[in-house]
N, C-alpha and C. Protein backbone atom coordinates (compact mmCIF):
# COMPACT_ATOMS: atom_id res chain seq x y z
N UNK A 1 135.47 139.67 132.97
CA UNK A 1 134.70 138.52 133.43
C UNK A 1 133.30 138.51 132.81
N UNK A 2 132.43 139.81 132.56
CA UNK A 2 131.64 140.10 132.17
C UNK A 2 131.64 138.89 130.60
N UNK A 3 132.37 139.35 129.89
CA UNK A 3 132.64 139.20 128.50
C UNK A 3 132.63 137.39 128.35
N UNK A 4 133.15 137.03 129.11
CA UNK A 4 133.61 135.54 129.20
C UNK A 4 131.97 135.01 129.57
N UNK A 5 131.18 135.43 130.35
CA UNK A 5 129.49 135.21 130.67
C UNK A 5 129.44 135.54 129.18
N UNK A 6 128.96 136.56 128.27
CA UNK A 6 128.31 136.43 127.28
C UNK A 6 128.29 135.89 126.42
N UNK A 7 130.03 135.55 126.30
CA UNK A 7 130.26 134.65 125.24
C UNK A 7 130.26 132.66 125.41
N UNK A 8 130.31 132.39 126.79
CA UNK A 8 129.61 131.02 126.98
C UNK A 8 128.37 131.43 126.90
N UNK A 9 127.76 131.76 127.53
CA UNK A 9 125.88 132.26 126.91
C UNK A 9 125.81 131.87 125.47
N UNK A 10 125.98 132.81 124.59
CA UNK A 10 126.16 132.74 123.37
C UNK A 10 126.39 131.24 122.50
N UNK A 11 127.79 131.04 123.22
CA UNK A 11 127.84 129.68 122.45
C UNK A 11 126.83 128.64 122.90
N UNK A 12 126.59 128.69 124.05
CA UNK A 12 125.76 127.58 124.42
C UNK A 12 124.18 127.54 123.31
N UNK A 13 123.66 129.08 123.22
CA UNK A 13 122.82 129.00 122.52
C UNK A 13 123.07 128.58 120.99
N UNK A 14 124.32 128.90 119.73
CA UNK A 14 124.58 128.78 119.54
C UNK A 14 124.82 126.95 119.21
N UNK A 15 125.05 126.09 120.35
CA UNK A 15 125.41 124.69 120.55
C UNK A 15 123.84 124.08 120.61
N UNK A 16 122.88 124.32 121.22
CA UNK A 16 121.66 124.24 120.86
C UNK A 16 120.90 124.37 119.73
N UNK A 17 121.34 125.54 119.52
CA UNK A 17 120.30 125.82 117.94
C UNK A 17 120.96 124.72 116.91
N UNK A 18 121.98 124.58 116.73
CA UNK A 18 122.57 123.71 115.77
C UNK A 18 122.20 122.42 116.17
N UNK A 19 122.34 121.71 117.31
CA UNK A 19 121.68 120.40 117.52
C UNK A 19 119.74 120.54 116.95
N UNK A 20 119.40 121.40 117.07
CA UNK A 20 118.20 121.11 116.76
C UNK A 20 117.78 121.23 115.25
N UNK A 21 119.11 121.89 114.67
CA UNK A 21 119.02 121.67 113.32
C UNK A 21 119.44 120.31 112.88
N UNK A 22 120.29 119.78 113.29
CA UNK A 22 121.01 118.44 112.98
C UNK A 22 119.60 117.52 113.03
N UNK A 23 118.90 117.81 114.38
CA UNK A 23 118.26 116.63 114.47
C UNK A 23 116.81 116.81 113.43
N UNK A 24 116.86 118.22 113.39
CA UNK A 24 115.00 118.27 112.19
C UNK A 24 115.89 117.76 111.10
N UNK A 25 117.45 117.90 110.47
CA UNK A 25 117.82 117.42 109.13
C UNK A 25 117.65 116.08 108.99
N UNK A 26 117.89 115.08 110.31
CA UNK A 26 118.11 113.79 110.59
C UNK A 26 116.58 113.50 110.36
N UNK A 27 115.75 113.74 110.97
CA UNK A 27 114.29 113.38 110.75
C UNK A 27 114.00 113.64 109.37
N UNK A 28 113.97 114.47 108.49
CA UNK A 28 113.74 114.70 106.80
C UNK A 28 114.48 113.90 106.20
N UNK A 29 116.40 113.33 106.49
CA UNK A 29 116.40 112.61 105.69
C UNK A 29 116.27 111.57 105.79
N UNK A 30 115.42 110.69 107.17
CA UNK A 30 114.85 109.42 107.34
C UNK A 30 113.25 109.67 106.56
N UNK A 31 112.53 110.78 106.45
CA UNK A 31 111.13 110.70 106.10
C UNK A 31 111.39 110.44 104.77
N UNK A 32 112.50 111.51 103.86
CA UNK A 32 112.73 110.99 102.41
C UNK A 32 113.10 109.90 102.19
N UNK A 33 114.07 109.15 102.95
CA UNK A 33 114.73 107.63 102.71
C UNK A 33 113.33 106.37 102.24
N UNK A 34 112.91 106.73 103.54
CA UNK A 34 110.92 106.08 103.65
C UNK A 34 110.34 106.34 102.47
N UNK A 35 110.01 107.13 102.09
CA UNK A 35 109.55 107.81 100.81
C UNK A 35 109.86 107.09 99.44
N UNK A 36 111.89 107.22 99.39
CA UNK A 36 112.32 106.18 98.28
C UNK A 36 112.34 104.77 98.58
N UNK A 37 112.16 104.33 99.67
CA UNK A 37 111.84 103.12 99.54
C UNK A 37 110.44 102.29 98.75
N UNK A 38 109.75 103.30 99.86
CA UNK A 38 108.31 102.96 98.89
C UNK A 38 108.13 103.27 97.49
N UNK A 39 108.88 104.17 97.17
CA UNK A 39 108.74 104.28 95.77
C UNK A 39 109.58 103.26 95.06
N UNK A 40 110.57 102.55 95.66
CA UNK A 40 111.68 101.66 95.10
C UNK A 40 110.67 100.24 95.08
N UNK A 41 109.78 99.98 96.28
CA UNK A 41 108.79 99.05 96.26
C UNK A 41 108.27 98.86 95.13
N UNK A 42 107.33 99.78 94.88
CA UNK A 42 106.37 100.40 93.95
C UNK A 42 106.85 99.79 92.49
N UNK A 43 108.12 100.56 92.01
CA UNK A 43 108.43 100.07 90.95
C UNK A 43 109.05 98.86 90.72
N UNK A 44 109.69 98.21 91.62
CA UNK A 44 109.75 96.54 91.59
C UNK A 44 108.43 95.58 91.54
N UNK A 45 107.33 96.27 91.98
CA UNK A 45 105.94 95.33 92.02
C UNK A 45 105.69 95.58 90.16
N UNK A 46 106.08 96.87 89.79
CA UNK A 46 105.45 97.16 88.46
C UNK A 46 105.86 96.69 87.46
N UNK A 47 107.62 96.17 87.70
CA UNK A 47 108.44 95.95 87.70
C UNK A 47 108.25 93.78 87.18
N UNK A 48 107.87 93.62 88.17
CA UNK A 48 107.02 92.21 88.28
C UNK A 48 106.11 92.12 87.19
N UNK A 49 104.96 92.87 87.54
CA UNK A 49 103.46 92.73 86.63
C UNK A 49 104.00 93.15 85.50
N UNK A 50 104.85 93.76 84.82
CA UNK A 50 104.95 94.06 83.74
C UNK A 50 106.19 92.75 83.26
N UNK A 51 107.10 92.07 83.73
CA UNK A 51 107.83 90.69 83.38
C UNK A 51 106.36 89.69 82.97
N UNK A 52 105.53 89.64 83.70
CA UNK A 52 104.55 88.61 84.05
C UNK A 52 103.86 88.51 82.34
N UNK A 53 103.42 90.72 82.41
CA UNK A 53 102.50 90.19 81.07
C UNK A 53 103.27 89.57 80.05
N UNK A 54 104.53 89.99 80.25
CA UNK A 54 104.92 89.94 78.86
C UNK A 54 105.44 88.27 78.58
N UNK A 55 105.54 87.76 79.31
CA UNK A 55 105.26 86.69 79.42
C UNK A 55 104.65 85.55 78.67
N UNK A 56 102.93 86.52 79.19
CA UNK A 56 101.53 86.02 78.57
C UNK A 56 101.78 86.43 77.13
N UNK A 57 102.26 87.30 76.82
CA UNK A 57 102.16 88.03 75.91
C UNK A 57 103.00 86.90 74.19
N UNK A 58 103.77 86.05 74.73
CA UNK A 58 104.54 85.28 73.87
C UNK A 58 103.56 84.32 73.56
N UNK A 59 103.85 84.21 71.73
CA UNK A 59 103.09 83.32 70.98
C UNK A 59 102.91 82.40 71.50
N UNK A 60 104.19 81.39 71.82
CA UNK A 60 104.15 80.47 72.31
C UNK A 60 103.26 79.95 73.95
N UNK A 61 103.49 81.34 74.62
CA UNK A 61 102.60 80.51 76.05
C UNK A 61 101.28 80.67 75.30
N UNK A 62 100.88 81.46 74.73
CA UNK A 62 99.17 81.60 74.68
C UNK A 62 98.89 80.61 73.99
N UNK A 63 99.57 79.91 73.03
CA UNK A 63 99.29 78.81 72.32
C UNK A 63 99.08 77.28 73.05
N UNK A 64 99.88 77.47 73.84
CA UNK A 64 99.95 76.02 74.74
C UNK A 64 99.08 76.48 75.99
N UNK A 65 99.05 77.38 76.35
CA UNK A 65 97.95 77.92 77.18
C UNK A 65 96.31 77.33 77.05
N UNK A 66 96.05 77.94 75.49
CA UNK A 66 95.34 77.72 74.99
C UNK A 66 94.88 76.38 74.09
N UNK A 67 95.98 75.33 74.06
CA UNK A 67 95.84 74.03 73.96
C UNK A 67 95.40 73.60 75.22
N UNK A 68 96.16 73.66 76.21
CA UNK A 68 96.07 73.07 77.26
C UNK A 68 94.49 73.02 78.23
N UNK A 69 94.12 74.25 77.90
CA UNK A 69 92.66 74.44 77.85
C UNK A 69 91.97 73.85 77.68
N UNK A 70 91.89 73.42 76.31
CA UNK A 70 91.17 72.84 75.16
C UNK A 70 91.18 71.58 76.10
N UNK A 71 92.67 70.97 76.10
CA UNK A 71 92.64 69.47 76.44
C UNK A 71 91.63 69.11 78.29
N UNK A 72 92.06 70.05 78.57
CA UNK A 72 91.49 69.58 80.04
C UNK A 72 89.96 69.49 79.98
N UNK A 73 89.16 70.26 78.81
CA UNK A 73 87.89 70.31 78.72
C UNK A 73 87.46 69.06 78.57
N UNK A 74 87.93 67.98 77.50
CA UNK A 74 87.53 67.00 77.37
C UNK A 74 87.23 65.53 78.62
């Protein structure tokens, strides 16, 4: 009878320690998820500004850009 006490003891501790591992793993891989998101943000904004320059960057807009300029001055 003895034996049967130590070994529910045991497991129980055992059944604990592992839930509290589950749950610190569960919290790290929501803090990393967070993490790649923002970094997934990050490079879609850069992602943007860099479509944008290149954009500017074509003969053609800077030319009519730069007509268009011209014309509104007058």
């Amino acid at each position: 009878m003895m034996d049967l006490n130590v070994v529910l003891v045991l497991l129980t501790i055992i059944v604990a320690i592992l839930s509290l591992v589950i749950v610190a793993l569960l919290a790290i891989l929501i803090v990393v998820l967070m993490k790649v998101r923002k970094a997934a943000a990050n490079v879609d904004k850069l992602a943007n500004n860099l479509a944008s320059a290149t954009t500017w960057l074509v003969p053609g807009k800077i030319f009519s850009e730069a007509s268009r300029a011209f014309k509104n001055r007058r």
